[in-house]
Protein backbone atom coordinates (compact mmCIF):
# COMPACT_ATOMS: atom_id res chain seq x y z
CA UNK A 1 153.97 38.28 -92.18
CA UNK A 2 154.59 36.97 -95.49
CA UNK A 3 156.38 39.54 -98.20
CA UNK A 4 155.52 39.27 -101.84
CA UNK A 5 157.36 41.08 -104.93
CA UNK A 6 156.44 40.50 -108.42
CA UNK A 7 158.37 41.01 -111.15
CA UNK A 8 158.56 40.36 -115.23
CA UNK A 9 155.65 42.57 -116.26
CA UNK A 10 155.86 44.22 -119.95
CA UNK A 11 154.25 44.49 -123.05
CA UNK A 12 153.98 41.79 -125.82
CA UNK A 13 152.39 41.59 -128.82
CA UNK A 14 148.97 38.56 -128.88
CA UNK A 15 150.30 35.53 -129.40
CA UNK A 16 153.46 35.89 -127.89
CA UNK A 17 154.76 34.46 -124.31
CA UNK A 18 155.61 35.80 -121.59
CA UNK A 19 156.67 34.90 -117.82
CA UNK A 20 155.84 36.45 -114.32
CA UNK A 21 157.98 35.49 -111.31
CA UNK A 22 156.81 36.15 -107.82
CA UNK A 23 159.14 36.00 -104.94
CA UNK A 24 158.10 35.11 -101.57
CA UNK A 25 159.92 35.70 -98.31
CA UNK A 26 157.59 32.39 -96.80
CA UNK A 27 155.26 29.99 -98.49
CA UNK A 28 152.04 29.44 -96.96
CA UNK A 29 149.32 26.69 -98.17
CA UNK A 30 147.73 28.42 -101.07
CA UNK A 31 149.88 30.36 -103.43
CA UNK A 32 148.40 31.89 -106.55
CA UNK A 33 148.13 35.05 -109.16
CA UNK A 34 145.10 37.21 -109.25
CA UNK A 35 145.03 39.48 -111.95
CA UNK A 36 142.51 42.98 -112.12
CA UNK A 37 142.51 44.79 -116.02
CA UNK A 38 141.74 48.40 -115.84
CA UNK A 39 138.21 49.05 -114.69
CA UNK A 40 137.30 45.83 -114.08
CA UNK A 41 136.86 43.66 -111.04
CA UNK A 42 139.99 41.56 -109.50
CA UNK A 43 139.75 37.84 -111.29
CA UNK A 44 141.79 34.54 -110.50
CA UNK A 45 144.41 33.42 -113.07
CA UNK A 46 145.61 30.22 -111.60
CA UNK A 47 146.49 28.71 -107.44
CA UNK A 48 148.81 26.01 -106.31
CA UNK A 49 148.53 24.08 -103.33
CA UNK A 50 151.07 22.66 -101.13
CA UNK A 51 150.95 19.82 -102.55
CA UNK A 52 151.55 20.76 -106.11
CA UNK A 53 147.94 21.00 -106.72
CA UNK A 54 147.34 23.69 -109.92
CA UNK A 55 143.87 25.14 -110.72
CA UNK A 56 143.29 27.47 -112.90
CA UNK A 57 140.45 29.89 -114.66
CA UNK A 58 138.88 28.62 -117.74
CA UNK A 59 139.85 31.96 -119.48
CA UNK A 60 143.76 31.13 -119.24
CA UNK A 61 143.69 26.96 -119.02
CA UNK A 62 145.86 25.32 -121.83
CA UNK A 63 147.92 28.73 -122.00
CA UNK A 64 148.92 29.32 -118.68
CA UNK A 65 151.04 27.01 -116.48
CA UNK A 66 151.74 28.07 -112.95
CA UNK A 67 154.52 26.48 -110.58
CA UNK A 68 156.49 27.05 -107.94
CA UNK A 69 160.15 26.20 -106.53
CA UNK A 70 159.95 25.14 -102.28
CA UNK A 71 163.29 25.98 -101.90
CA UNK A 72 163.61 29.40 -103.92
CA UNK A 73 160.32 30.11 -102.59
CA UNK A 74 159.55 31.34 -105.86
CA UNK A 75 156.76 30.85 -108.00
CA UNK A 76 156.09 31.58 -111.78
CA UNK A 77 153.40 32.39 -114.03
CA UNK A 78 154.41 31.29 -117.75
CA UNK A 79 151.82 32.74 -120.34
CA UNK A 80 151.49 31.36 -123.97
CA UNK A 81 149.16 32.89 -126.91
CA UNK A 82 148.92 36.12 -125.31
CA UNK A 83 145.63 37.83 -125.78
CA UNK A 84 144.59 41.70 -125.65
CA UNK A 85 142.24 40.41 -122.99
CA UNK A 86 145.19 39.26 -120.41
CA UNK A 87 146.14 42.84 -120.49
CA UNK A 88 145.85 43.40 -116.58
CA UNK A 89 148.19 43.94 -113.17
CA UNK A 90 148.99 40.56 -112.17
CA UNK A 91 149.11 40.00 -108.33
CA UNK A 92 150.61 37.37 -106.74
CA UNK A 93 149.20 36.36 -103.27
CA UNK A 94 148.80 33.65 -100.74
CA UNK A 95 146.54 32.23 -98.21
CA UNK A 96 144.74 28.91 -96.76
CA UNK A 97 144.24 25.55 -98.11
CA UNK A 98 140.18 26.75 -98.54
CA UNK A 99 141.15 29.78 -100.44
CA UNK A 100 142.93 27.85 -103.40
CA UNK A 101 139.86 25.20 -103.17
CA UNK A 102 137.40 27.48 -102.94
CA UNK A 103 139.11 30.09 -105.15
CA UNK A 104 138.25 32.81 -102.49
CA UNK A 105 141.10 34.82 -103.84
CA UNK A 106 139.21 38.13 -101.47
CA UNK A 107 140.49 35.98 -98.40
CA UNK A 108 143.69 35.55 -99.52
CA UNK A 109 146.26 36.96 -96.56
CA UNK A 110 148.89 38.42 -98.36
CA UNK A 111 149.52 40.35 -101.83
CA UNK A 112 152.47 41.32 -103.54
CA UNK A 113 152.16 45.21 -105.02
CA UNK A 114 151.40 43.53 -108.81
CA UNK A 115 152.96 43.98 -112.08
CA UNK A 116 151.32 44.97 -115.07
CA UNK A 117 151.26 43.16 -118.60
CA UNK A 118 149.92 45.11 -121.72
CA UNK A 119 149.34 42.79 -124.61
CA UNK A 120 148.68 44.50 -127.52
CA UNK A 121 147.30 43.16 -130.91
């Protein structure tokens, strides 16, 4: 059993920065943040592997930058040039290797309870 808490959600205006911190009792393969805006359908933002690996959606690449610290077992979602359209709950999760390569976020096996970011223009 893995136990995930996110934390550093907020509002900010478009444009601005902002950063998400996910603490994890246990790192597993596959760590990444899944984000869902309000009636819409549950999206990828970004994953990290193991091995440092990052991918991430073409909606947030060049203004998001996801990492993660192996001995904190913390990892971090830093957001630049904030849009109205990142408004969302951001969830952290993690899973297998195949879920960050395949970005299979619905097999992921463990979710954090989200935070939410409002950006507002």
């Amino acid at each position: 059993q893995v136990h995930l808490v996110e934390s550093g959600g907020g509002s900010v205006q478009a444009g601005g920065s902002h950063r998400l911190l996910c603490e994890a009792s246990g790192f597993t393969d596959c760590m990444a943040w899944i984000r869902q805006a309000p009636g819409k359908e549950r999206e990828g933002v970004a994953n990290i592997e193991a091995d440092g690996t990052t991918n991430y959606e073409d909606s947030v690449k060049g203004r998001f930058t996801i990492s993660k610290d192996n001995s904190k077992n913390t990892m971090t979602l830093q957001m630049t040039n904030l849009k109205p359209e990142d408004t969302a709950t951001y969830y952290c999760a993690t899973g297998s290797t195949y879920v960050c390569e395949t970005r299979n976020y619905n097999a992921m096996d463990y979710w954090g309870k989200g935070t939410l970011v409002t950006v507002s223009s």
